[in-house]
PDB file of N, CA and C in Angstrom:
ATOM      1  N   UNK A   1      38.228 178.871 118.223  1.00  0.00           N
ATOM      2  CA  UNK A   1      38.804 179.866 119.108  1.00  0.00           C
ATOM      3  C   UNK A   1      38.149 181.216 118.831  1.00  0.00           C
ATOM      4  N   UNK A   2      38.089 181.742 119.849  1.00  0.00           N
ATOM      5  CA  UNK A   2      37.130 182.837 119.949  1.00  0.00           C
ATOM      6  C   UNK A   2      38.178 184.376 119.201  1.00  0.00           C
ATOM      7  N   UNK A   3      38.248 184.942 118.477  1.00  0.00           N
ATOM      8  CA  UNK A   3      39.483 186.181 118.432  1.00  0.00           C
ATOM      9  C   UNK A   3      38.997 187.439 119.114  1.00  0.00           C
ATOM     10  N   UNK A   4      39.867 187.663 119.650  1.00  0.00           N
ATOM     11  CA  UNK A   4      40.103 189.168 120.536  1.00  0.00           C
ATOM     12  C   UNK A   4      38.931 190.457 119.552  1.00  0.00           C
ATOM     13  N   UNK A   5      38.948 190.156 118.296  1.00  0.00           N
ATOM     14  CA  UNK A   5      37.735 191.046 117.236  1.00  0.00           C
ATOM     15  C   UNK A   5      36.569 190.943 117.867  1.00  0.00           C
ATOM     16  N   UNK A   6      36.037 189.789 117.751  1.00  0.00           N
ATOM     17  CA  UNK A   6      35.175 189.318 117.788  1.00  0.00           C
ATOM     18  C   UNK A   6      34.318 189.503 119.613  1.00  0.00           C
ATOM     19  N   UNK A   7      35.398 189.001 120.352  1.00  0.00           N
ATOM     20  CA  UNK A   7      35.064 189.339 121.974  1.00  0.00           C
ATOM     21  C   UNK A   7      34.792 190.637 121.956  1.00  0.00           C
ATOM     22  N   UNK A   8      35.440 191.284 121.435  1.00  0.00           N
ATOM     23  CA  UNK A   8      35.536 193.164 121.703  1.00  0.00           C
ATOM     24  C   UNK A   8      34.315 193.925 121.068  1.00  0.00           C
ATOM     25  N   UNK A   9      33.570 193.237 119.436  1.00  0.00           N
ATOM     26  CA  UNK A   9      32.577 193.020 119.422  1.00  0.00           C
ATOM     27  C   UNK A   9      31.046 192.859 119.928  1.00  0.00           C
ATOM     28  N   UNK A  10      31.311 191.393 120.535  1.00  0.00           N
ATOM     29  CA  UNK A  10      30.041 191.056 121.475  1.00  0.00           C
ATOM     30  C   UNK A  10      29.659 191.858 122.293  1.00  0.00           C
ATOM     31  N   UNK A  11      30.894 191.935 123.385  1.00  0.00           N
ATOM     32  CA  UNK A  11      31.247 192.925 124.586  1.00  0.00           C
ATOM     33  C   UNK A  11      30.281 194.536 124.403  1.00  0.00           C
ATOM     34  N   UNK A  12      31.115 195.206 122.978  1.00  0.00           N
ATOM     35  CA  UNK A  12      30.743 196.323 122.710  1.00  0.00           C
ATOM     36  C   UNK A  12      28.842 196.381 122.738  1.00  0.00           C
ATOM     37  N   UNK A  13      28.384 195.710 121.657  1.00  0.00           N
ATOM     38  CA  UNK A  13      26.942 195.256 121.864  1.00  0.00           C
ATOM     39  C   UNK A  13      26.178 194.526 122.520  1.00  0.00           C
ATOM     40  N   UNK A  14      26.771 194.375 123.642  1.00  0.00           N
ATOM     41  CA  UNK A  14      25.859 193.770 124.374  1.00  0.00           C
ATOM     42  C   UNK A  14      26.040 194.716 125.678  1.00  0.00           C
ATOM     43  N   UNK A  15      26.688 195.417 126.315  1.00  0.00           N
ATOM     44  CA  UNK A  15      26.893 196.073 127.438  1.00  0.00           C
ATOM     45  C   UNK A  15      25.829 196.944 126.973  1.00  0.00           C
ATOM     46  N   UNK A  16      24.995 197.800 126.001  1.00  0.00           N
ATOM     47  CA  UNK A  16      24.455 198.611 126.186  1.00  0.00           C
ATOM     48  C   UNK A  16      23.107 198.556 125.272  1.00  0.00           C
ATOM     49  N   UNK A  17      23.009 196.819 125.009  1.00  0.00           N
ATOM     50  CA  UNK A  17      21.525 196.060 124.698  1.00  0.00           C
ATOM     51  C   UNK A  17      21.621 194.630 125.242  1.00  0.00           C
ATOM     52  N   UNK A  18      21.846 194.834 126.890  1.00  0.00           N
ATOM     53  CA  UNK A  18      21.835 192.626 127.090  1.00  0.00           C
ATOM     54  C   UNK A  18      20.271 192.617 126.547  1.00  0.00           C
ATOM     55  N   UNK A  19      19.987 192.887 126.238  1.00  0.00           N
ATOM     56  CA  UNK A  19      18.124 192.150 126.139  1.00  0.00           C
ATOM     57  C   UNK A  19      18.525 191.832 124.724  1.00  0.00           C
ATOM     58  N   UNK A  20      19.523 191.897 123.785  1.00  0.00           N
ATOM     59  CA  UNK A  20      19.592 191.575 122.106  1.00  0.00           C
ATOM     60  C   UNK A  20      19.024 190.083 122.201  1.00  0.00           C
ATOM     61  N   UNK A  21      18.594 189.159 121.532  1.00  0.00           N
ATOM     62  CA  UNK A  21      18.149 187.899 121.523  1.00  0.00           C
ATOM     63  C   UNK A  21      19.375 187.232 120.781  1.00  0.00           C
ATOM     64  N   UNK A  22      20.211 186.359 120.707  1.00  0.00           N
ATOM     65  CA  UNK A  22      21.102 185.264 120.451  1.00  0.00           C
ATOM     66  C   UNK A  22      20.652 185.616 118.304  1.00  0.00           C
ATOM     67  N   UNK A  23      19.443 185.960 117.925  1.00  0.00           N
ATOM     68  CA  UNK A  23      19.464 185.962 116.312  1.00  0.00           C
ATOM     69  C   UNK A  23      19.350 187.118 115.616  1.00  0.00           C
ATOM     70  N   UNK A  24      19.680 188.027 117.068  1.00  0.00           N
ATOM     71  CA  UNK A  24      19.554 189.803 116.689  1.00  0.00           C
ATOM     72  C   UNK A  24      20.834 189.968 116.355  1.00  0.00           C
ATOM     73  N   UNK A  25      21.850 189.265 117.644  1.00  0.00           N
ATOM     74  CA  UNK A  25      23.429 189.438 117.843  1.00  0.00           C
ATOM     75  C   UNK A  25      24.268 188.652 116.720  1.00  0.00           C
ATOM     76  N   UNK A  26      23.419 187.635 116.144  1.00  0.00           N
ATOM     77  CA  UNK A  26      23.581 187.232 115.066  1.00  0.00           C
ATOM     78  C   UNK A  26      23.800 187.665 114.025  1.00  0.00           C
ATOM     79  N   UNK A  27      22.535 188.303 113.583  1.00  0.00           N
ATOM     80  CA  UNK A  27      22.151 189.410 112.162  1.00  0.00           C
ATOM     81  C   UNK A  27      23.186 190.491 112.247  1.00  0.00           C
ATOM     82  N   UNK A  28      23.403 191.143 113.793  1.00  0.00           N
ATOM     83  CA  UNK A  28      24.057 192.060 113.893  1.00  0.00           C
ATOM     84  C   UNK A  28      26.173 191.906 113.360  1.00  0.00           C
ATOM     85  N   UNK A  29      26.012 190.384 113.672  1.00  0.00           N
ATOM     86  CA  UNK A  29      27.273 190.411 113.493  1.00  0.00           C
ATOM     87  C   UNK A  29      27.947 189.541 112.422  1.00  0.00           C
ATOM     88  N   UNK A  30      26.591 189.193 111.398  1.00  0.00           N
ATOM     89  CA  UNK A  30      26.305 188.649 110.070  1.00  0.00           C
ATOM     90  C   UNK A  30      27.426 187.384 110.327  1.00  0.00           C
ATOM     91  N   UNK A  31      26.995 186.744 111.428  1.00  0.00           N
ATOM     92  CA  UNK A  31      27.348 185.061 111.453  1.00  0.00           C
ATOM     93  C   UNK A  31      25.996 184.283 112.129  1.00  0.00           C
ATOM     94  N   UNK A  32      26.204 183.114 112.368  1.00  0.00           N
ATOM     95  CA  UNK A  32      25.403 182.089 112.497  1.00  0.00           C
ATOM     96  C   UNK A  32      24.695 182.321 113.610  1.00  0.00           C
ATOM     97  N   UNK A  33      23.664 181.512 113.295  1.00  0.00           N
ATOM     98  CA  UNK A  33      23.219 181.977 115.283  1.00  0.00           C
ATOM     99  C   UNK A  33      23.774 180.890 115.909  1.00  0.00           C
ATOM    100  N   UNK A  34      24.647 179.249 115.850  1.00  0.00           N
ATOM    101  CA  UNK A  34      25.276 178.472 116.067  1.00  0.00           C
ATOM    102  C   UNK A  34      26.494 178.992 116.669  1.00  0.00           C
ATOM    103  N   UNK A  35      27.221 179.898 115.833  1.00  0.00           N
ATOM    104  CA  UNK A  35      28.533 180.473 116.280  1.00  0.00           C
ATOM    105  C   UNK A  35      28.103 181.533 117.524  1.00  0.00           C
ATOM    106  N   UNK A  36      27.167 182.376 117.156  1.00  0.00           N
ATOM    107  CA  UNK A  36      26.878 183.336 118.211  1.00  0.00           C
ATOM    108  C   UNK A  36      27.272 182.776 119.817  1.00  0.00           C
ATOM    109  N   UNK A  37      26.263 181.858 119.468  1.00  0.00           N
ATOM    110  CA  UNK A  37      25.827 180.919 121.162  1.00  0.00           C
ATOM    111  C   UNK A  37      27.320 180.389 121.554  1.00  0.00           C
ATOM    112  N   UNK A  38      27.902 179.760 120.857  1.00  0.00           N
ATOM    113  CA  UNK A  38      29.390 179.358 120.693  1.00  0.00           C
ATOM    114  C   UNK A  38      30.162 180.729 121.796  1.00  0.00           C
ATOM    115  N   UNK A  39      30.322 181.854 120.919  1.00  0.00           N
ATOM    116  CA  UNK A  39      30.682 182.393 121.611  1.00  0.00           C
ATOM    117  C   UNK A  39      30.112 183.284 122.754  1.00  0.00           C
ATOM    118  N   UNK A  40      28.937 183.351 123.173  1.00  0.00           N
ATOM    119  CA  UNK A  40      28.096 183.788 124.152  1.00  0.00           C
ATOM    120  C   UNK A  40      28.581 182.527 125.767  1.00  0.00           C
ATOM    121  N   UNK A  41      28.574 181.523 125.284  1.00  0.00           N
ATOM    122  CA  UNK A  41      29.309 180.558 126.265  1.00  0.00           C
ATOM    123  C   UNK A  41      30.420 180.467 126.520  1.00  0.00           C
ATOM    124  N   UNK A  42      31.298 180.613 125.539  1.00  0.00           N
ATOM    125  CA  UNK A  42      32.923 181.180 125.688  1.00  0.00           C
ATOM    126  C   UNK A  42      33.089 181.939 126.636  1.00  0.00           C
ATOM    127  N   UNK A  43      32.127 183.529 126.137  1.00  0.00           N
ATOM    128  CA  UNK A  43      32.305 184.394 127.351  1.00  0.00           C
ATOM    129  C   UNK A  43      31.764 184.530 128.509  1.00  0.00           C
ATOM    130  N   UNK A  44      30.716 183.596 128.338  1.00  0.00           N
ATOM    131  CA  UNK A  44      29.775 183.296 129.924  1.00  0.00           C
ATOM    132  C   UNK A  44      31.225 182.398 130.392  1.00  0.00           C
ATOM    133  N   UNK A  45      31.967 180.729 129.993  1.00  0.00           N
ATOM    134  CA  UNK A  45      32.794 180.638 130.650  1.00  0.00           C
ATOM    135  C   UNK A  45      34.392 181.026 131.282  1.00  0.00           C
ATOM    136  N   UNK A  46      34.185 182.321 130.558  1.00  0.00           N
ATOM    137  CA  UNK A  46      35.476 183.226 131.069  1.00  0.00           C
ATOM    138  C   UNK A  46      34.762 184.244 132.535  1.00  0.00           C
ATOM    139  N   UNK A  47      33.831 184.499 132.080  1.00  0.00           N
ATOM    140  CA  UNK A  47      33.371 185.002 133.488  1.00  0.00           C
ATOM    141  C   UNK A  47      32.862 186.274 133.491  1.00  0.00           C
ATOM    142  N   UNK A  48      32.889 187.257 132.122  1.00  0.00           N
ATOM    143  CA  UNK A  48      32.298 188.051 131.703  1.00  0.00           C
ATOM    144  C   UNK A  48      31.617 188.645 131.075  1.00  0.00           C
ATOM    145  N   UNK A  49      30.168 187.585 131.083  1.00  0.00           N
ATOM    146  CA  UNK A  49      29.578 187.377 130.743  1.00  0.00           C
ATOM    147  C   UNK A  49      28.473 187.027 131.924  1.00  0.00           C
ATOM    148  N   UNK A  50      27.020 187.342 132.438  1.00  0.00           N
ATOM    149  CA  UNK A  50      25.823 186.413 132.966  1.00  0.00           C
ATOM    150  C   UNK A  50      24.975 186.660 132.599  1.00  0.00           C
ATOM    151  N   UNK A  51      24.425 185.363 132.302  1.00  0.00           N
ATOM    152  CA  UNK A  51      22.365 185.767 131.857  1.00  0.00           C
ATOM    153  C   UNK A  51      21.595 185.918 132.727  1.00  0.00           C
ATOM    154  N   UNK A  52      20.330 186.397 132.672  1.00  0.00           N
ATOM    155  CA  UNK A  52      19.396 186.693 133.418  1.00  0.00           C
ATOM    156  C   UNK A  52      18.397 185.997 132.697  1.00  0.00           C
ATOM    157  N   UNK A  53      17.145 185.182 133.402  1.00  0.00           N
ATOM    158  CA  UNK A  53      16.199 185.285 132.409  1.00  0.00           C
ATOM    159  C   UNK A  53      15.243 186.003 133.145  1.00  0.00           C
ATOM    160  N   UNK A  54      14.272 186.633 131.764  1.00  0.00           N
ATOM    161  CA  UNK A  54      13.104 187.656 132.176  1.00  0.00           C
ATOM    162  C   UNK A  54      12.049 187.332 131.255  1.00  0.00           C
ATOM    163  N   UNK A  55      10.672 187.956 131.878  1.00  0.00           N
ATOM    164  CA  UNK A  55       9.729 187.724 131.214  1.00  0.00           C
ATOM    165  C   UNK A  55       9.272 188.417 129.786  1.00  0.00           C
ATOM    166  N   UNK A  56       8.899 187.997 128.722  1.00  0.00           N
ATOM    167  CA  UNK A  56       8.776 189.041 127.749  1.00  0.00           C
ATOM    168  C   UNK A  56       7.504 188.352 127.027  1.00  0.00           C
ATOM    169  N   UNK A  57       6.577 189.650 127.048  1.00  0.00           N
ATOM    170  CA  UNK A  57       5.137 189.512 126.300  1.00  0.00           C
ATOM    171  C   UNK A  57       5.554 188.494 124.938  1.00  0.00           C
ATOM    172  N   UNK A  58       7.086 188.508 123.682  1.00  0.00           N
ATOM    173  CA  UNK A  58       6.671 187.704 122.901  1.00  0.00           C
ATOM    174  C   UNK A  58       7.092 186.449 123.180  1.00  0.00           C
ATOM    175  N   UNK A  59       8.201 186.766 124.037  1.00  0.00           N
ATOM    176  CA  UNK A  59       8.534 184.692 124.100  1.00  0.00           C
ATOM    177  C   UNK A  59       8.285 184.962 125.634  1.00  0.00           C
ATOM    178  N   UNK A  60       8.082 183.504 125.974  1.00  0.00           N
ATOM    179  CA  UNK A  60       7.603 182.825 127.333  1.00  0.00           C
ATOM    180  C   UNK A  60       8.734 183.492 128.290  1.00  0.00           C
ATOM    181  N   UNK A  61      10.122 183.076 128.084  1.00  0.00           N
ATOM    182  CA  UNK A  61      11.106 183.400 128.697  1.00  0.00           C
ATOM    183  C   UNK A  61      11.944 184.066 127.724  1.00  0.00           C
ATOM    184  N   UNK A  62      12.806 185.129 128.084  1.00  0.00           N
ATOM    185  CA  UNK A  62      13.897 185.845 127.167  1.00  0.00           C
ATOM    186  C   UNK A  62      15.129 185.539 128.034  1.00  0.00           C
ATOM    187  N   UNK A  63      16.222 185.985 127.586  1.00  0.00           N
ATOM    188  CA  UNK A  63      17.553 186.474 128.622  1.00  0.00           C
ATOM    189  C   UNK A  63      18.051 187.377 128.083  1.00  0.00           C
ATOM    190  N   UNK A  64      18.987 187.822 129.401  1.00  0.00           N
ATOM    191  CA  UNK A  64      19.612 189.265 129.013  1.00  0.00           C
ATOM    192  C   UNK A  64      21.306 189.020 129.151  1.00  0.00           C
ATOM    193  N   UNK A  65      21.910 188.978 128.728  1.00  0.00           N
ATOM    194  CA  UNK A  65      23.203 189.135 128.951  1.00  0.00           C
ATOM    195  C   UNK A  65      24.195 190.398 129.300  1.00  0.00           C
ATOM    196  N   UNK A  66      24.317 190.265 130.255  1.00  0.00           N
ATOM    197  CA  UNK A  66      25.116 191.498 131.422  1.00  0.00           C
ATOM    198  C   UNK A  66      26.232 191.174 131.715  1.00  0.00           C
ATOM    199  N   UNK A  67      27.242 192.101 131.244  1.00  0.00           N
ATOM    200  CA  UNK A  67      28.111 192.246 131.593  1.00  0.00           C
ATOM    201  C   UNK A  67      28.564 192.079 133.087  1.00  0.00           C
ATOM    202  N   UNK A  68      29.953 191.484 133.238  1.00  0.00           N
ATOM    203  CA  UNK A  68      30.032 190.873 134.710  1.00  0.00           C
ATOM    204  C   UNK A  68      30.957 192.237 135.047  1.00  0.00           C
ATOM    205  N   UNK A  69      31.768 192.434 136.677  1.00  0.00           N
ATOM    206  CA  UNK A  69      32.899 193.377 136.350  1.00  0.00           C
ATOM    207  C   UNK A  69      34.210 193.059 135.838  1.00  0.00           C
ATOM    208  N   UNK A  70      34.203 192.004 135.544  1.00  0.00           N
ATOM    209  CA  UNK A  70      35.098 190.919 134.876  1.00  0.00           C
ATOM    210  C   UNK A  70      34.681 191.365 133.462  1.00  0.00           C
ATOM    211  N   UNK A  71      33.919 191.408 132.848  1.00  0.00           N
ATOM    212  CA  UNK A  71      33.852 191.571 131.355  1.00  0.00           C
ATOM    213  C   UNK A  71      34.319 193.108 131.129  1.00  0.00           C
ATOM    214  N   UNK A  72      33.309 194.016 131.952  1.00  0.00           N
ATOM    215  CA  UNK A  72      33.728 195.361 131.855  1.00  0.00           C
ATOM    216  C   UNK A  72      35.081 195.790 131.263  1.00  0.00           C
ATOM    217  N   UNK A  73      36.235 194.918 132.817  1.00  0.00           N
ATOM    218  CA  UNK A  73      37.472 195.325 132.751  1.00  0.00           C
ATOM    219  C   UNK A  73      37.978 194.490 131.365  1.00  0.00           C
ATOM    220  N   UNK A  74      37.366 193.591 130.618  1.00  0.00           N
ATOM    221  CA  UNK A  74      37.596 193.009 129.918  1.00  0.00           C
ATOM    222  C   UNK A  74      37.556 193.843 128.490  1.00  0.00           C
ATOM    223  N   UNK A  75      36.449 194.517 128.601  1.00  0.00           N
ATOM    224  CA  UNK A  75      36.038 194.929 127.628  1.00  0.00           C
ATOM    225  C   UNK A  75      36.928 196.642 127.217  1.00  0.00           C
ATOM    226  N   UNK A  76      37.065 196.860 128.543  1.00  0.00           N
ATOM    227  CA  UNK A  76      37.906 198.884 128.410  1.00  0.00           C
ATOM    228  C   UNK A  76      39.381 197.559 127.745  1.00  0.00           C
ATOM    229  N   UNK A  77      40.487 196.766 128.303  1.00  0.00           N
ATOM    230  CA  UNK A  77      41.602 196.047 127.625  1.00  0.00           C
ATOM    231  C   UNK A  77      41.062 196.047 126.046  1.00  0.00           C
ATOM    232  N   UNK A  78      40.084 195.475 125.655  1.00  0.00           N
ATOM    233  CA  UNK A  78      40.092 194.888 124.295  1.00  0.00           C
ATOM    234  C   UNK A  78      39.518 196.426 123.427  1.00  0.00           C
ATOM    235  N   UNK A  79      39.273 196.827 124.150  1.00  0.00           N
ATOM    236  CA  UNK A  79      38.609 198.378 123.838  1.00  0.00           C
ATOM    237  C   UNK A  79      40.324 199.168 123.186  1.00  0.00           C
ATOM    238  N   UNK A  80      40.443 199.111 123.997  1.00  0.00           N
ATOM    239  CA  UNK A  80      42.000 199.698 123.870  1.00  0.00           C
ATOM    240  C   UNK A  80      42.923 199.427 122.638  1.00  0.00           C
ATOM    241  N   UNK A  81      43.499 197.973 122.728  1.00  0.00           N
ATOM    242  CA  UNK A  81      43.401 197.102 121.947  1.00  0.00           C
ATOM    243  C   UNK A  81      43.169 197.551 120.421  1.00  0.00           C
ATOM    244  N   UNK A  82      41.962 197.675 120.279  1.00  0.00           N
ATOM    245  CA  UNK A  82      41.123 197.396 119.480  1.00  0.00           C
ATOM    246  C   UNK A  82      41.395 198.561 118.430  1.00  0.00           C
ATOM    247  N   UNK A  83      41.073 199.854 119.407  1.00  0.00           N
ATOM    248  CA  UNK A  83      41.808 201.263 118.826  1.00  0.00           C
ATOM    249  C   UNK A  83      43.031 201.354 118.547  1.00  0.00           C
ATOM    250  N   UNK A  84      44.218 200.789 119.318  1.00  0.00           N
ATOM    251  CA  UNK A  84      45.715 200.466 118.727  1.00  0.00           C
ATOM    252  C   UNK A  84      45.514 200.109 117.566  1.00  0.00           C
ATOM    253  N   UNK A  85      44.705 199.096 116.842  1.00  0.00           N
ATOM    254  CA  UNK A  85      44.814 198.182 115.906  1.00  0.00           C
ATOM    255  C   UNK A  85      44.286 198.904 114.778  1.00  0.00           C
ATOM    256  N   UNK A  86      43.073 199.536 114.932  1.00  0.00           N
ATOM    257  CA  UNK A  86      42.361 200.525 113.658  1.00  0.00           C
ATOM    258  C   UNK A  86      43.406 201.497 113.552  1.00  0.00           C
ATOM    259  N   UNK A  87      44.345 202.275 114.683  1.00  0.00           N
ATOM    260  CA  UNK A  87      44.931 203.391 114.219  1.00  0.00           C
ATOM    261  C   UNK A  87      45.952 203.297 113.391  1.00  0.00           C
ATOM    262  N   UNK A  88      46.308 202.415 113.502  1.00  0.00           N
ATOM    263  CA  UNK A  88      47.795 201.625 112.806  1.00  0.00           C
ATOM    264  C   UNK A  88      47.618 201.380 111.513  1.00  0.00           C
ATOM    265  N   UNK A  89      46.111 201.070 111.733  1.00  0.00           N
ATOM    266  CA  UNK A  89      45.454 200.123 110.149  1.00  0.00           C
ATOM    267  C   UNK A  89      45.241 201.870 109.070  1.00  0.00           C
ATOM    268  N   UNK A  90      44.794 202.669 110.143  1.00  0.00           N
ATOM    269  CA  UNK A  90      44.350 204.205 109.564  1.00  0.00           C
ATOM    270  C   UNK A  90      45.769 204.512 108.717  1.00  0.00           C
ATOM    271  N   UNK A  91      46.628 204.989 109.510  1.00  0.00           N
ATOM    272  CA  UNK A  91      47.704 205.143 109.193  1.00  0.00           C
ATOM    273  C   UNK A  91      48.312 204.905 107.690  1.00  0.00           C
ATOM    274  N   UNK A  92      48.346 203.393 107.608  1.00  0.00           N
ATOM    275  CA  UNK A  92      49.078 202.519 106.613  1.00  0.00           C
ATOM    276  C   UNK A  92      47.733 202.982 105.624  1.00  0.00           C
ATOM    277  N   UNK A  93      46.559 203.208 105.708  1.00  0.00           N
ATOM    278  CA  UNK A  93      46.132 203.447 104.843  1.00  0.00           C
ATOM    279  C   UNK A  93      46.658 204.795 104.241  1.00  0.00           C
ATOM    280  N   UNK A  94      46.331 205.941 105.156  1.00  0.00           N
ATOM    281  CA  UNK A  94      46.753 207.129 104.916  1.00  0.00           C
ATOM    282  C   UNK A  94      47.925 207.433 104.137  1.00  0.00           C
ATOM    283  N   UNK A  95      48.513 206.389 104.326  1.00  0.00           N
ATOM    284  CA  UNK A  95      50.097 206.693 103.349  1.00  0.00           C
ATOM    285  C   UNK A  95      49.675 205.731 101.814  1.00  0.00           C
ATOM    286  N   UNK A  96      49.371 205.035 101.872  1.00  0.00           N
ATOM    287  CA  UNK A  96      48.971 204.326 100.534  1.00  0.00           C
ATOM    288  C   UNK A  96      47.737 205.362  99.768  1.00  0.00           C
ATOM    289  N   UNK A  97      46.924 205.569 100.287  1.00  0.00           N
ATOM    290  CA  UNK A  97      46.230 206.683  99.815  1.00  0.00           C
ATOM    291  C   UNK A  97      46.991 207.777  99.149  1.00  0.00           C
ATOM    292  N   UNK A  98      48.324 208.343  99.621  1.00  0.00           N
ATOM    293  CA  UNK A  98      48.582 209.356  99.645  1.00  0.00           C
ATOM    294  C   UNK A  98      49.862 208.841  98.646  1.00  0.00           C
ATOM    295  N   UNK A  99      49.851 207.563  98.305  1.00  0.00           N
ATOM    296  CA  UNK A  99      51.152 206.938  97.249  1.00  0.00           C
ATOM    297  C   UNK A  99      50.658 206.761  95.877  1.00  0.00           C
ATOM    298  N   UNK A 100      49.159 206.223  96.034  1.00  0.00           N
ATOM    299  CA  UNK A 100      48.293 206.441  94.808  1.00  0.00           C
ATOM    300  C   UNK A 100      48.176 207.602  94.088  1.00  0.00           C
ATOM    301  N   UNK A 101      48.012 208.611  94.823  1.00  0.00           N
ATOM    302  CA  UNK A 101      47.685 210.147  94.939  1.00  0.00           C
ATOM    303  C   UNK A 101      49.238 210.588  93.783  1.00  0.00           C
ATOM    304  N   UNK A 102      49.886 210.367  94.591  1.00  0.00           N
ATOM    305  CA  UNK A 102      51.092 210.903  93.628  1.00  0.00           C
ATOM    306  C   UNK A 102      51.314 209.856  92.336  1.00  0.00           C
ATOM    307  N   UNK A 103      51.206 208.659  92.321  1.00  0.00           N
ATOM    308  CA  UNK A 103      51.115 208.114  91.367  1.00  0.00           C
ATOM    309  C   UNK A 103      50.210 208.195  90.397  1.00  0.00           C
ATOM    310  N   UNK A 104      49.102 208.613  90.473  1.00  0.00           N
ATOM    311  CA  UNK A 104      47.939 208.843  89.816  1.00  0.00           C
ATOM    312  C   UNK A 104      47.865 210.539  89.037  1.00  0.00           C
ATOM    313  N   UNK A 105      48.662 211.617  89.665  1.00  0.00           N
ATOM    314  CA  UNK A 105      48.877 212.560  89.502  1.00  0.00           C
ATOM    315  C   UNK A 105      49.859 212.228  88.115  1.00  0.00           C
ATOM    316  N   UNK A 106      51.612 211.913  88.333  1.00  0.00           N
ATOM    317  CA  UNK A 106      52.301 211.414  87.533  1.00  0.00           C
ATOM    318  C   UNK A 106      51.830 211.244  85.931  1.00  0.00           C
ATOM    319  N   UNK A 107      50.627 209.759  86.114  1.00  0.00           N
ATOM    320  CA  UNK A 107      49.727 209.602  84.936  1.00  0.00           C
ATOM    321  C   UNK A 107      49.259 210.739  84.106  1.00  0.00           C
ATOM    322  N   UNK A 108      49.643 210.828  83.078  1.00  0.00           N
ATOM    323  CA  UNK A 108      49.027 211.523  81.535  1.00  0.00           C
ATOM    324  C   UNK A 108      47.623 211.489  81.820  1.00  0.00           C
ATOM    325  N   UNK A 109      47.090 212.637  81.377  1.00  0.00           N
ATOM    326  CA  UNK A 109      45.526 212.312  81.053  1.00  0.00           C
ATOM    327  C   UNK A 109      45.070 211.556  79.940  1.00  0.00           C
ATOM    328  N   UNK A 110      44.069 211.059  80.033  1.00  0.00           N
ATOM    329  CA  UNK A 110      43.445 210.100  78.893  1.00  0.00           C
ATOM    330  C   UNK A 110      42.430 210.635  78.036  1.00  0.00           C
TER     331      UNK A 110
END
């Protein structure tokens, strides 16, 4: 199963490099190039997702993966999303940071 991270991910890097190659998006997202494709078809069969192929001086054929307007709107949701989820995560840090802080203060010097 594909997670909402991960879509929001792809989405993010690929709307503004479809020409990445399947072992760039890979490296980039330090998993397999097996899983990549995995999910590159996931989101080609949700619908926001299409390839193109084009010509490129080093390989015979390349593709580009372009965002559909289906992914777009896909992508501002998980976009959203996504920022709910870090701010929340910010937060809970910010206070644990700030629990150490006084606890660490407390502590005697050594």
């Amino acid at each position: 199963m594909l997670s909402e991270e991960l879509r929001y991910k792809l989405l993010r890097l690929l709307e503004p490099n479809p020409h990445l190659s399947q072992r760039e998006l890979a490296r980039e997202l330090g998993m397999s190039l097996g899983k990549v494709n995995y999910c590159l078809r996931a989101l080609m069969d949700k619908g926001w997702i299409k390839v193109a192929n084009f010509k490129n001086s080093r390989n015979k054929v390349a593709y580009m993966y372009l965002l559909t307007p289906r992914g777009l709107e896909a992508k501002a949701r998980l976009t959203t999303r996504f920022l709910q989820i870090k701010m929340r995560e910010y937060e809970a840090l910010k206070i644990e940071i700030e629990q150490i802080r006084t606890e660490a203060a407390r502590q005697p010097d050594r």
